[in-house]
C-alpha atoms as a PDB file:
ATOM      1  CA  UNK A   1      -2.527  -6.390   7.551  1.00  0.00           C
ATOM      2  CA  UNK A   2      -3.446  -3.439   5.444  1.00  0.00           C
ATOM      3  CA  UNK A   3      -0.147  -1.053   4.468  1.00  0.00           C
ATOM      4  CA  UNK A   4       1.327   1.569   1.959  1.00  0.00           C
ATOM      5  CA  UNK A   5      -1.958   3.441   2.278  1.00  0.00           C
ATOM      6  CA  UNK A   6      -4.756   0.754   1.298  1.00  0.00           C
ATOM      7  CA  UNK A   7      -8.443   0.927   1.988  1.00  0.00           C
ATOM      8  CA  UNK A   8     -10.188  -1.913   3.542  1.00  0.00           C
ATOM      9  CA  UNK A   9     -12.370  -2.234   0.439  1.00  0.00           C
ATOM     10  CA  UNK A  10      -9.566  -2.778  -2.163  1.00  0.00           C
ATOM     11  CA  UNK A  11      -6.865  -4.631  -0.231  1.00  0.00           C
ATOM     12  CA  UNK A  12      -5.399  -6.850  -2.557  1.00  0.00           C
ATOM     13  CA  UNK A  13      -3.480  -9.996  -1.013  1.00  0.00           C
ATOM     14  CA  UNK A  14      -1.461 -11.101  -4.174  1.00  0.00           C
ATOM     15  CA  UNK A  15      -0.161  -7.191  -4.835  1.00  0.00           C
ATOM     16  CA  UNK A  16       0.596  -7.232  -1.139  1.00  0.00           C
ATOM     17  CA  UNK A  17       2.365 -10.268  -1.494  1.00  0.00           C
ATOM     18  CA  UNK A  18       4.762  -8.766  -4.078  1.00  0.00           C
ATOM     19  CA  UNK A  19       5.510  -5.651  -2.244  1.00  0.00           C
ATOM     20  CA  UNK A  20       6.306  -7.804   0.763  1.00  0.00           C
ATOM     21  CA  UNK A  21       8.658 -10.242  -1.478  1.00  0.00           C
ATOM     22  CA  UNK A  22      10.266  -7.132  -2.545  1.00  0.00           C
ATOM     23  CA  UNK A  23      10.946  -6.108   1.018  1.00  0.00           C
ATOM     24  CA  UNK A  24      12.016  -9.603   1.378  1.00  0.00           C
ATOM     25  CA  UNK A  25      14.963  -9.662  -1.041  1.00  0.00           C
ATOM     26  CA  UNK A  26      16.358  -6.046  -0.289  1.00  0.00           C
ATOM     27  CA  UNK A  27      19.115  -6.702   1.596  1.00  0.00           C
ATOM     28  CA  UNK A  28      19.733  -2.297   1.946  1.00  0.00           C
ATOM     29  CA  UNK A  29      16.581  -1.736   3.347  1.00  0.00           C
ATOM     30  CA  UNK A  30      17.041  -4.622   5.927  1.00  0.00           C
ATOM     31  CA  UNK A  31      20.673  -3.243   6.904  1.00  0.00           C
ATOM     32  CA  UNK A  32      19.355   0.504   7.199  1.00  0.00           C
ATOM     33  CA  UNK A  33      15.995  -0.758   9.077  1.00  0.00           C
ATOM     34  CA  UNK A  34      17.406  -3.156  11.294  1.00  0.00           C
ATOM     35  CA  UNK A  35      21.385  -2.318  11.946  1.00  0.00           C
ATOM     36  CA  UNK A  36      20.953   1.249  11.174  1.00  0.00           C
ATOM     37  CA  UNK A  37      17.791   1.718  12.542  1.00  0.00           C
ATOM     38  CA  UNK A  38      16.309   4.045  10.001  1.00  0.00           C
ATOM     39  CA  UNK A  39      13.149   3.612   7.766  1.00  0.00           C
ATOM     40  CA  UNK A  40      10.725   2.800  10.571  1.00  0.00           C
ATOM     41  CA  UNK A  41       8.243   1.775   8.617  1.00  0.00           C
ATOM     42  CA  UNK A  42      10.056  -1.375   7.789  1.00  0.00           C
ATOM     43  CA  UNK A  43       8.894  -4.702   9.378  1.00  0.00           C
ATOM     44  CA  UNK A  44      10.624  -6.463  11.602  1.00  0.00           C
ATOM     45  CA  UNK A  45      12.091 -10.371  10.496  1.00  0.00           C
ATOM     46  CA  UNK A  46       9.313 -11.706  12.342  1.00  0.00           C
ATOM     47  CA  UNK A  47       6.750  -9.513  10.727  1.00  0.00           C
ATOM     48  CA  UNK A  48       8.223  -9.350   7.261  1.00  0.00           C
ATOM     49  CA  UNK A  49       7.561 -13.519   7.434  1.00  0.00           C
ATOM     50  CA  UNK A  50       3.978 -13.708   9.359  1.00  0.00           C
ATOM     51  CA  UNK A  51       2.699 -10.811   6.997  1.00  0.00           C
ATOM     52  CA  UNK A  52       4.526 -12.777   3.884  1.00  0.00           C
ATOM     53  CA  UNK A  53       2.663 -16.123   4.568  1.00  0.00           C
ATOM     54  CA  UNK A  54       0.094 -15.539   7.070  1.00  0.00           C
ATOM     55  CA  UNK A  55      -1.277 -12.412   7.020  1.00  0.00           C
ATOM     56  CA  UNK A  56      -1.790 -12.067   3.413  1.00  0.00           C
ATOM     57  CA  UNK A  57      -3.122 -16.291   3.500  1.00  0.00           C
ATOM     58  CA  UNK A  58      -0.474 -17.029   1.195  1.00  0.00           C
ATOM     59  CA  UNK A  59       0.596 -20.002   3.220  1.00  0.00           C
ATOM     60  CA  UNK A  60      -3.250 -21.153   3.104  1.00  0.00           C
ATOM     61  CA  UNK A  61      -3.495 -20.738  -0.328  1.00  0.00           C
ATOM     62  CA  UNK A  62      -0.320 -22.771  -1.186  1.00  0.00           C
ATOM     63  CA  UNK A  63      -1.104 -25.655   1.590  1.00  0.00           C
ATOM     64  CA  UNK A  64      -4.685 -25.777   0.036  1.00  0.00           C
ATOM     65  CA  UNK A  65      -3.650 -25.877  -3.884  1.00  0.00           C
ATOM     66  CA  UNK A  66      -2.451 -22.722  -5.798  1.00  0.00           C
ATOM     67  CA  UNK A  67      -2.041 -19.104  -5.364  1.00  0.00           C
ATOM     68  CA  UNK A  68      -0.604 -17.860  -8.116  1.00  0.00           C
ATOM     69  CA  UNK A  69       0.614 -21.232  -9.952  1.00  0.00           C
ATOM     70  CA  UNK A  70       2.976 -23.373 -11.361  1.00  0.00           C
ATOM     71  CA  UNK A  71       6.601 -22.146 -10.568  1.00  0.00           C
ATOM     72  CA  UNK A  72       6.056 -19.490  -9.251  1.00  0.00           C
ATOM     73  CA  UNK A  73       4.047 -21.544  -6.652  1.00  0.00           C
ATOM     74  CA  UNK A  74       7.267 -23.935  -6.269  1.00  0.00           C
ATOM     75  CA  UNK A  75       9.176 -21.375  -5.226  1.00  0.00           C
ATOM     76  CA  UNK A  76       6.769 -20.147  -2.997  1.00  0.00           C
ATOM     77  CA  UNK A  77       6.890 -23.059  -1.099  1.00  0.00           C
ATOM     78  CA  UNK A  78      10.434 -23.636  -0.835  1.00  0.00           C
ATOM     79  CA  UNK A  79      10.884 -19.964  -0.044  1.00  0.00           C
ATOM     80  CA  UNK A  80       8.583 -20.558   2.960  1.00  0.00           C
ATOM     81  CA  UNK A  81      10.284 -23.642   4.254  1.00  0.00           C
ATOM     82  CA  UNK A  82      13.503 -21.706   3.613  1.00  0.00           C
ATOM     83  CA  UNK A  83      12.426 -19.069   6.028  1.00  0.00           C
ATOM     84  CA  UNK A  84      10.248 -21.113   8.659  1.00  0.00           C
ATOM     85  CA  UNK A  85      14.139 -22.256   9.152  1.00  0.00           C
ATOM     86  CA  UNK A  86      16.164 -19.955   9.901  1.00  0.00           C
ATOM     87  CA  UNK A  87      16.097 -17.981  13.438  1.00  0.00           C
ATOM     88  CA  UNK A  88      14.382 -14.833  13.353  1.00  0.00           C
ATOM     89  CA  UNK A  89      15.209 -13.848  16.898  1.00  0.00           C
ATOM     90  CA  UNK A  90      18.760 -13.678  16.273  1.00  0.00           C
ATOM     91  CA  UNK A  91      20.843  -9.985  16.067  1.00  0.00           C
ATOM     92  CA  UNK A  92      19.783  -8.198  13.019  1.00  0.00           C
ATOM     93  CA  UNK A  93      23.958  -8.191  12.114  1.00  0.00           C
ATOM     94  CA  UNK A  94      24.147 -12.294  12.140  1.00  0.00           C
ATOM     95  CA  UNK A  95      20.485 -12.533  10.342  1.00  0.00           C
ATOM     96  CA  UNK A  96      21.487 -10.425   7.766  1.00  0.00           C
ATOM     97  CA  UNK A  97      24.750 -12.969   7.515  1.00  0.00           C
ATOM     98  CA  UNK A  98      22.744 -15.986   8.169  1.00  0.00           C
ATOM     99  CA  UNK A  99      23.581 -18.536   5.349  1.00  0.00           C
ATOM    100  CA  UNK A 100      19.603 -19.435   4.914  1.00  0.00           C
ATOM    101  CA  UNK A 101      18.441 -16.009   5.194  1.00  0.00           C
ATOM    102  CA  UNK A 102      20.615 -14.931   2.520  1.00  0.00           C
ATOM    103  CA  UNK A 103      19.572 -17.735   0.439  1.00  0.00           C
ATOM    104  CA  UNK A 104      16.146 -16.700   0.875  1.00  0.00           C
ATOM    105  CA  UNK A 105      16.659 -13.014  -0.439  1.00  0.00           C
ATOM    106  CA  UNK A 106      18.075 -14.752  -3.107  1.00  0.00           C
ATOM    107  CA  UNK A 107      14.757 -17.055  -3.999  1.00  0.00           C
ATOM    108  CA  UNK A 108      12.591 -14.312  -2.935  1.00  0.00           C
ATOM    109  CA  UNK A 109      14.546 -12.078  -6.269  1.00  0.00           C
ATOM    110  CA  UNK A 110      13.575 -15.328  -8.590  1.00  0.00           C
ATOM    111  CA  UNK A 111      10.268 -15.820  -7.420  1.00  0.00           C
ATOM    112  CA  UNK A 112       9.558 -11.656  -7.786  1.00  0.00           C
ATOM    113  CA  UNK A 113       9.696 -12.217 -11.829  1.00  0.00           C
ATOM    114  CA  UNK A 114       7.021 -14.585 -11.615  1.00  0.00           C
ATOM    115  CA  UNK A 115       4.787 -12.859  -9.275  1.00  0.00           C
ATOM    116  CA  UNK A 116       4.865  -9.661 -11.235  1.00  0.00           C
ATOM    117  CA  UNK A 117       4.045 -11.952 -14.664  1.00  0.00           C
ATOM    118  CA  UNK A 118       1.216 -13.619 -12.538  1.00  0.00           C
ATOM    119  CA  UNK A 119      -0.171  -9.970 -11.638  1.00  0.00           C
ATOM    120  CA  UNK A 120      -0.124  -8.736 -15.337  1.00  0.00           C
ATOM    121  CA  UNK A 121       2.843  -6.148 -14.287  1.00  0.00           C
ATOM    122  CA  UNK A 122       6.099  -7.047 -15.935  1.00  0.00           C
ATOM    123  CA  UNK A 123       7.479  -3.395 -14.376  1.00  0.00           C
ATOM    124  CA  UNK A 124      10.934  -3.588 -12.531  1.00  0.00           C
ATOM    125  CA  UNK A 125      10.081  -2.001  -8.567  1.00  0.00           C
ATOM    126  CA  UNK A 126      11.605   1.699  -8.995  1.00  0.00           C
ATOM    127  CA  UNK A 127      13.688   0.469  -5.696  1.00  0.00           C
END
C-alpha cells in the first residue's frame, strides 16, 4: 500500500491517490513499463487500478459520500466505472490501444487538476 519511500506513520491516502492518477494518465511510462519492460517499479494494470480505488479506500470513500468533493468527485466515479470496464488481463500492446483505457488516461489528466486544487498544490508533476 505504502510506496515512493513513505513511513507507516505519515502515509497519506489522498497524496497517494494523485501520484497514482498521475501514473494513471502517462501513457510513456505504461509503454516503457509494460511493452518495453523497463521501469520496474511501475504497477501492473491490475495494480495501478486496485491500489487507485482500493488500496488507498478511495472507492469507499466515494461509495460512502465524498473524498475530495464536488467534481472532482464526479469524475472520480466515472473514472472508476470507466476502468472497472475495460479488460485488464489483456496484452499490454492492445490495453494500451484499448478504446476505454485510453479514454480513461484521458479523464484521469482532467480529474489530476482537481485533485492537486483539493490538496492545496496547484504544481504541474515535473514528469
Amino acid at each position: 500500500m505504502l510506496r515512493r519511500g513513505s513511513a507507516v506513520g505519515d502515509y497519506d491516502w489522498r497524496s497517494e491517490v494523485l501520484e497514482l492518477l498521475q501514473d494513471l494518465a502517462n501513457s510513456r511510462a505504461q509503454k516503457r513499463a509494460w511493452v518495453d519492460r523497463e521501469g520496474a517499479s511501475f504497477f501492473s494494470p491490475v495494480e495501478l487500478v486496485c491500489r487507485l480505488y482500493d488500496d488507498t479506500a478511495l472507492g469507499d470513500y466515494l461509495e460512502k459520500g465524498s473524498a475530495f468533493g464536488g467534481d472532482c468527485d464526479r469524475l472520480l466515479r466515472e473514472l472508476g466505472d470507466l476502468v472497472g470496464s475495460v479488460n485488464l488481463d489483456q496484452s499490454p500492446e492492445e490495453l494500451l490501444a484499448d478504446a476505454q483505457w485510453l479514454e480513461a488516461q484521458r479523464l484521469a489528466e482532467r480529474v489530476i487538476p482537481l485533485v492537486r486544487a483539493a490538496l492545496g498544490d496547484r504544481t504541474n508533476d515535473p514528469d
